[in-house]
Every structure is written in C-alpha cells, then in structure tokens.
Protein backbone atom coordinates (compact mmCIF):
# COMPACT_ATOMS: atom_id res chain seq x y z
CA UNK A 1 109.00 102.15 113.16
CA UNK A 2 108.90 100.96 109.52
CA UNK A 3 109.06 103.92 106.93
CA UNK A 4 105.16 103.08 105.81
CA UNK A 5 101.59 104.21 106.83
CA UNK A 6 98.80 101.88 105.99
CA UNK A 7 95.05 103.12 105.90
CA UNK A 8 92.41 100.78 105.84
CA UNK A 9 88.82 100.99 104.79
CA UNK A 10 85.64 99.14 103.31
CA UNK A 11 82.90 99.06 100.90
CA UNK A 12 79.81 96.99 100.90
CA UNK A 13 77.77 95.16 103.82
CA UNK A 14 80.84 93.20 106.23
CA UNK A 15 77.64 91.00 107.51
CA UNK A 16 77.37 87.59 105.72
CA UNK A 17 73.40 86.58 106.43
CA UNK A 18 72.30 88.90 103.41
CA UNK A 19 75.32 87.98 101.21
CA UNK A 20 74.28 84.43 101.58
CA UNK A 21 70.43 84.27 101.09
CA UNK A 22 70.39 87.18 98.47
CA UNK A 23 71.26 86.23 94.47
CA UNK A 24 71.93 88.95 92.40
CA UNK A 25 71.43 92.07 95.37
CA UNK A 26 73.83 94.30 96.55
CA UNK A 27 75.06 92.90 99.13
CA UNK A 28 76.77 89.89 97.44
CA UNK A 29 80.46 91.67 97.88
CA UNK A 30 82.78 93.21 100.36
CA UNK A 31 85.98 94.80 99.59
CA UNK A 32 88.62 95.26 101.83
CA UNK A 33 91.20 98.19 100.92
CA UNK A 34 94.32 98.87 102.12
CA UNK A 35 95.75 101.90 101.14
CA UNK A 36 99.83 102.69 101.74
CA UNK A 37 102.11 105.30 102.01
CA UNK A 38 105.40 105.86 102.87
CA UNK A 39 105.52 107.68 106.32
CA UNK A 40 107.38 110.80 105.47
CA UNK A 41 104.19 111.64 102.47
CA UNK A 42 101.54 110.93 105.24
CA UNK A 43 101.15 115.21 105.64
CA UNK A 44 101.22 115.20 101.43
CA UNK A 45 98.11 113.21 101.32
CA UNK A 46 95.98 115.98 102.44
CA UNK A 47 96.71 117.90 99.35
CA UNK A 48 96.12 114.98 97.66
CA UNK A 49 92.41 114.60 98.32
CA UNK A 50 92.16 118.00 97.75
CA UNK A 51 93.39 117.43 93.96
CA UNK A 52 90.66 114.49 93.92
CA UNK A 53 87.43 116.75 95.31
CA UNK A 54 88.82 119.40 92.50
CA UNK A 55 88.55 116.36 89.88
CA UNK A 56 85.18 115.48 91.65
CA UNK A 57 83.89 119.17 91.44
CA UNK A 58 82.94 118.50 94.80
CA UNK A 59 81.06 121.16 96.79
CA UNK A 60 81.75 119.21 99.95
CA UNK A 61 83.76 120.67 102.47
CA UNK A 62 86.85 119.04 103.41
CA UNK A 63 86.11 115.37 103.25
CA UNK A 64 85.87 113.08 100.06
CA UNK A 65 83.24 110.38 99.91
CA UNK A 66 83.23 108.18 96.92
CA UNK A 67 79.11 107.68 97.45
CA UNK A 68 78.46 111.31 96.92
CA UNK A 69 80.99 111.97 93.88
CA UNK A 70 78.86 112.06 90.61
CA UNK A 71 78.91 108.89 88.89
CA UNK A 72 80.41 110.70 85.47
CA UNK A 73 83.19 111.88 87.71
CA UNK A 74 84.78 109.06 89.53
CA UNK A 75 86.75 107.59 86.95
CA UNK A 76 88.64 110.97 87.09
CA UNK A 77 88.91 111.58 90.72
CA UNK A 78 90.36 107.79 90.45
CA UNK A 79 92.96 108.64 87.46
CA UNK A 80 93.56 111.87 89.78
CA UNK A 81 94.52 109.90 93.10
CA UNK A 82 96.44 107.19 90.81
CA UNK A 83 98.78 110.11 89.87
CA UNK A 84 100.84 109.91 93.34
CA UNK A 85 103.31 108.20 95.03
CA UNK A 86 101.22 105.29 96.81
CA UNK A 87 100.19 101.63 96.81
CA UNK A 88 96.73 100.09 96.72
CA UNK A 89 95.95 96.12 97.97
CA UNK A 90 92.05 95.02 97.93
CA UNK A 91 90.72 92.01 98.96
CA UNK A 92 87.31 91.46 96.98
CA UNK A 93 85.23 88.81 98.44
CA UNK A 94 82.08 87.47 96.39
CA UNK A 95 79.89 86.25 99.74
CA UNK A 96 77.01 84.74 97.65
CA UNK A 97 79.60 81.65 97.22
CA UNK A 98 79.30 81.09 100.65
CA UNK A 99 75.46 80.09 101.09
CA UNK A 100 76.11 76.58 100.30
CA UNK A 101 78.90 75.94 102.32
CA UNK A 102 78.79 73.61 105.18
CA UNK A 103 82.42 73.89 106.64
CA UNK A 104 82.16 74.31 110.60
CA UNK A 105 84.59 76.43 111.34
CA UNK A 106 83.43 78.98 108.62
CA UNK A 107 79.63 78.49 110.25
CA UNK A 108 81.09 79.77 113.58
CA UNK A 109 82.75 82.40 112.29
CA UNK A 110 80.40 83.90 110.54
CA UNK A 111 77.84 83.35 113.66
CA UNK A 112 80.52 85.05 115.78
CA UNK A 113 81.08 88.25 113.68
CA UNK A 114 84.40 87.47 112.47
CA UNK A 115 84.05 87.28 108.75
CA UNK A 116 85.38 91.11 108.53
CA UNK A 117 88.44 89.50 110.62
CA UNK A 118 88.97 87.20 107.72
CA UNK A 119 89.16 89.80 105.32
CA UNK A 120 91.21 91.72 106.83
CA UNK A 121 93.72 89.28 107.74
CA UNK A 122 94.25 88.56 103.67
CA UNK A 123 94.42 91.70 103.17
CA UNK A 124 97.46 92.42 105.80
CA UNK A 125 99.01 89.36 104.63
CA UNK A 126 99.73 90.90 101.45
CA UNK A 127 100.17 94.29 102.78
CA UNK A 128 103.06 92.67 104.94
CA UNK A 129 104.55 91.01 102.76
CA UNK A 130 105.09 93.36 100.11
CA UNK A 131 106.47 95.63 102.86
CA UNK A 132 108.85 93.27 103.83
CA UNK A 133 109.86 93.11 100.23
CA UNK A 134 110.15 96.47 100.34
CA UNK A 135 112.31 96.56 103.06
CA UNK A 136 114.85 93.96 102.42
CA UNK A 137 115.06 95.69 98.21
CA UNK A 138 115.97 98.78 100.42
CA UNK A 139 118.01 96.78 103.24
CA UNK A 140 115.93 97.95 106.11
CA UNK A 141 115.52 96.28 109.03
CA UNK A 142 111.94 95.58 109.95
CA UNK A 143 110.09 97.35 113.07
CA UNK A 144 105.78 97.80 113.31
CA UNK A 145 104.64 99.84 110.92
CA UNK A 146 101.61 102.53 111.50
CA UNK A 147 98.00 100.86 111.00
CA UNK A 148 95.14 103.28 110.77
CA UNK A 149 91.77 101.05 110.32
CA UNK A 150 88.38 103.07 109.62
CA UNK A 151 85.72 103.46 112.27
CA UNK A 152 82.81 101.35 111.35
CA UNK A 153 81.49 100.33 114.63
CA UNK A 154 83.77 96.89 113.94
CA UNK A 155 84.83 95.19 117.51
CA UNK A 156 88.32 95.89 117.24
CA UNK A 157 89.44 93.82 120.14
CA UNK A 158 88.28 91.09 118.65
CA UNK A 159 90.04 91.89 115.78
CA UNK A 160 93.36 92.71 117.79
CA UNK A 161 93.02 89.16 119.75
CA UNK A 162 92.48 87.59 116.63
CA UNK A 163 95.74 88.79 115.34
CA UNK A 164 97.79 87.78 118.62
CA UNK A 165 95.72 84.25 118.20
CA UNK A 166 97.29 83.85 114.60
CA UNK A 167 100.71 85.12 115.88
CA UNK A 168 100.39 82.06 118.26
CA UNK A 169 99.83 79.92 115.79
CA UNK A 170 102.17 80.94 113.67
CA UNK A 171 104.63 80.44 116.23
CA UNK A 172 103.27 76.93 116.66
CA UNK A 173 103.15 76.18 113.61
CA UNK A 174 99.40 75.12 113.75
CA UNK A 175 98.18 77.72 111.59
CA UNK A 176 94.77 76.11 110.11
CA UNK A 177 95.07 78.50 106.79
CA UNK A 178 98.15 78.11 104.95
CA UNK A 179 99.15 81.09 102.95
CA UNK A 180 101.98 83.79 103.17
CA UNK A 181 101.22 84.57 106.63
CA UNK A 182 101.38 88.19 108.72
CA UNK A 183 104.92 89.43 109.56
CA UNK A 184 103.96 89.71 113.45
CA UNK A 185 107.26 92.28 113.45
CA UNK A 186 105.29 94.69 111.53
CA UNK A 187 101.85 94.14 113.14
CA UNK A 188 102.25 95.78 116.64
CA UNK A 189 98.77 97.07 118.38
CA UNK A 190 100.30 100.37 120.25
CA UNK A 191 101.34 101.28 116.69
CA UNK A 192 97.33 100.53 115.78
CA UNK A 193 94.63 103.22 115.63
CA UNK A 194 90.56 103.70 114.48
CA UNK A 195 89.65 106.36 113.71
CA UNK A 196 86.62 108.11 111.64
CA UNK A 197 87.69 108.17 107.54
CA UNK A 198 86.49 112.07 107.86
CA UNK A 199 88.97 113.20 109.68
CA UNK A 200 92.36 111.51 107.96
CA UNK A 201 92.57 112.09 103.97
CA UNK A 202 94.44 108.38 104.03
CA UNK A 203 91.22 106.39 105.14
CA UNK A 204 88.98 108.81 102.75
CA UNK A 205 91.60 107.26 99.77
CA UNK A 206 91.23 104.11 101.00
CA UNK A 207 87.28 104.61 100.96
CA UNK A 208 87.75 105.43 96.86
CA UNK A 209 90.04 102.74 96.48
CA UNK A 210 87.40 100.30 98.40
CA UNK A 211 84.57 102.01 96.71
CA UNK A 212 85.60 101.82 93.11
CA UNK A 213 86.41 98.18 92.95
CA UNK A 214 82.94 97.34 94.95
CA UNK A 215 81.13 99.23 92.06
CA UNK A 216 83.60 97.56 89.19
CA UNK A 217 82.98 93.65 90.98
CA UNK A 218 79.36 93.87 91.78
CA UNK A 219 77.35 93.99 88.31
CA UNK A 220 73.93 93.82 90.94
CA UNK A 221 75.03 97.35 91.41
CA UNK A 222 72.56 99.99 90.26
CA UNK A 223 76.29 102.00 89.99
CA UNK A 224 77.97 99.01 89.00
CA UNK A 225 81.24 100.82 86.56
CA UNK A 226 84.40 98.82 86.47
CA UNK A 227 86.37 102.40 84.91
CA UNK A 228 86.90 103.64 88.51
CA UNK A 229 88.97 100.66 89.44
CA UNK A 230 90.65 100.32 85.83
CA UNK A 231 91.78 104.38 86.76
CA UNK A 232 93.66 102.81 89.53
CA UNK A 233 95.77 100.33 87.74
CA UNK A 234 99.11 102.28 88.09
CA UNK A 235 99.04 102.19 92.16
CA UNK A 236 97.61 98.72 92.25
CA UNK A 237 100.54 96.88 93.87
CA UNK A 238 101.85 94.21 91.42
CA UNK A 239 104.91 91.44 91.50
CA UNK A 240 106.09 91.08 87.91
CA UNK A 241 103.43 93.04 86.67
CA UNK A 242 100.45 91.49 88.07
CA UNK A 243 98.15 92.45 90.69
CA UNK A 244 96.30 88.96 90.56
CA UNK A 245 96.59 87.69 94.66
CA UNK A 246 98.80 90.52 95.50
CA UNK A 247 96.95 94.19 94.84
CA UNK A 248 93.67 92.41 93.89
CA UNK A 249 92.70 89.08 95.41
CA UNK A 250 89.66 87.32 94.84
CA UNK A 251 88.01 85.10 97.57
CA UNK A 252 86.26 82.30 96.94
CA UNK A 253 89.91 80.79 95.17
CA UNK A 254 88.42 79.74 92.00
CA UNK A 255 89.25 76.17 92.63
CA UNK A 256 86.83 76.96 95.54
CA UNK A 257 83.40 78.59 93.83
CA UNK A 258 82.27 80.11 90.49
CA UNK A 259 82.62 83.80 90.18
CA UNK A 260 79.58 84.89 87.84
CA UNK A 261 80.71 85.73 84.38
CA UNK A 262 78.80 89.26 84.99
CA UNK A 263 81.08 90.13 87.80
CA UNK A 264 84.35 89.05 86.00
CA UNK A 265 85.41 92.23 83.91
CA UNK A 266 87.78 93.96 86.55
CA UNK A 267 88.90 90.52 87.83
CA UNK A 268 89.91 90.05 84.17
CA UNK A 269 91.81 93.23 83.79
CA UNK A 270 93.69 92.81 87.01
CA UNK A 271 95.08 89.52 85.96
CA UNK A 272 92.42 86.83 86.89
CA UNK A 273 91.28 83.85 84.07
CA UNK A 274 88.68 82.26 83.75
C-alpha cells in the first residue's frame, strides 16, 4: 500500500436546491477537503489535534470541531495545525453559479444526489496526482493508498460505483470530463473506510481545513474570516509555488461563471485572478 493516508471531510450544505435558489445565503458554497499524511505519521496526528484544542483553549474533550472554536481563535489553531508535516487539497465550489444552468447531464445529477460525487472526484484527482508525483520524485512504485472519508450520512455506494464507472471510462477512453483523471492504482475500495470525524484526529483536521476555507470563500457568512485559510498557506499543496487548481480549486472554471468580487479575497491569495 502507498506510503500515504488521506482524510476527507466537508463544510457547508452538499445539497444543490438551496445553493441554487438562494443569492447571498449560506448555503451558496461547499468545500471539499482532503487532508494527507504520510502513513507512518498517521499515530502522530493525534498529538497533533491536541496542540490545536491547546491553541483553541478548548474545554472540549478529545475531539476538535472548527464550529465550536471561538472565532478570535481559529486563525491560531490554523497556524498551529500548519506547523506539521502534512498536505492540504480543497475543492471550493460556488453553487449559486449553477441556478441558471440548463446542461442535462448536470440536471440529473443533481436530481440524483450526486453533486457531492462531483466534488469529490476533483478533489481525488488532484489528491492522486500529486501522489503519484510524489511517488515517482521518490521512485516508488504505486499500490492503493488508505482513504478515510467522513460519515455524513452520504450514500457511499453510490459514490464507490461512481468511481468504478469513471475507471471504465477511463479505460475506454470515453471519459465525458476531461481533466487529469484518478490514478485507479491508488483508488482501491477494500483500502476505503467512513467513519465518524470524532473518532480519527485526521478527519477532525480535515474538518478545520474544510471549515476555514468555507468561512474565508463565503462573504454571506455571519463568520465569514478569510485569516483561517491564509494560516494554512504553508501545507496547502502547491506545484511551483501555486496552489491555484492543485491545493485550492475553484469550480465554476472562470471561463464558466462569475465568482462575486465579495467572495474573491482567499481565491486571490491562493493564486486565482480575476
């Protein structure tokens, strides 16, 4: 199995009715985190989010939730997890684009449920292939790596078709989304798990990670703060020293849909231009 542990986790409403109809409300983003390790630091995470609650002055016992962290404090307990040896990818998605557009295949997936799918499978594509990069830099050969995804009452067998589906087409070369693809080696279901994010300190990182650029991209935000995210900058995977489509990436493509200037500042200071 590949050296690397990947924890997965999410912030804002996965739905797309209310991201759609509602302007300016909270529910116009979802972010999609993937936070990585290597394999062998899995056990130091623990002590990890322990640093982070003692950043947080957090009276909680034994989990960390980014909701419940005082708003004064989570630029720190950000700096605080930025301090180790990991890797950060997020997929921000601004959902409001969406209302006006007409594109069949995106009407049944949203009708079916699958948007989260989507999301996710940007998000691994990157994850992939910067492990792949990883690997060949280090001249490893390539075997599945361990997936842990959150439990958020998301139909995972869905999800887990729709990733043999894409393998199929990949295969067949009839993929209907170009892009950089999933590296099917290191996507392997028995290697797969859910579990909840209060019982493994990876998927409560991933939740700050998630959290904090949800808060920095969606100005509707009564919490809306874009220092969380900016605290994170030294784990946010970049190639050549940008995290623009590789640690952050921004969907609607801005070719695609207008990103409200409100919502741009952490886009900006991730790479993005508009």
């Amino acid at each position: 199995m590949t050296d690397v542990t990947v924890f997965i986790d999410e912030a804002g409403d996965p739905g797309v009715r209310d991201g759609l109809k509602h302007v300016g409300s909270r529910h116009e983003w979802l972010c999609v985190s993937a936070f990585v390790v290597r394999s062998c630091r899995e056990k130091d995470v623990v002590g990890w989010v322990k640093e982070c609650r003692n950043a947080a002055n957090s009276t909680q016992s034994g989990s960390l939730h980014f909701h419940k962290i005082a708003h004064e404090r989570r630029a720190k307990v950000c700096e605080t997890l930025a301090s180790n040896r990991c890797r950060t990818f997020t997929v921000a998605s601004h959902k409001t684009n969406m209302r006006e557009y007409v594109n069949p295949k995106i009407q049944k997936m949203v009708k079916g449920g699958t948007f989260y799918n989507w999301c996710l499978r940007l998000l691994l594509e990157r994850v992939t292939a910067w492990v792949e990069h990883l690997a060949l830099r280090e001249g490893k050969s390539l075997a599945p790596m361990k997936v842990v995804f959150a439990e958020r009452g998301h139909d995972w067998d869905h999800f887990f078709s729709y990733v043999d589906r894409l393998e199929m087409q990949s295969r067949t070369d009839t993929l209907f989304l170009k892009g950089p693809g999933l590296n099917h080696i290191l996507l392997n279901r028995k290697h797969w798990e859910t579990e909840k994010a209060e019982k493994l300190a990876g998927l409560q990182c991933a939740d700050v990670v998630a959290s904090a650029f949800y808060q920095a991209a969606n100005a509707s935000s009564p919490s809306f703060d874009p220092e969380p995210a900016k605290a994170l900058n030294q784990i946010v995977t970049k190639r050549h020293g940008i995290a623009r489509n590789v640690g952050l990436t921004v969907f609607p493509l801005q070719h695609q849909a207008k990103i409200p200037e409100g919502h741009r500042q952490i886009l900006e200071f991730y790479g993005y231009e508009f």
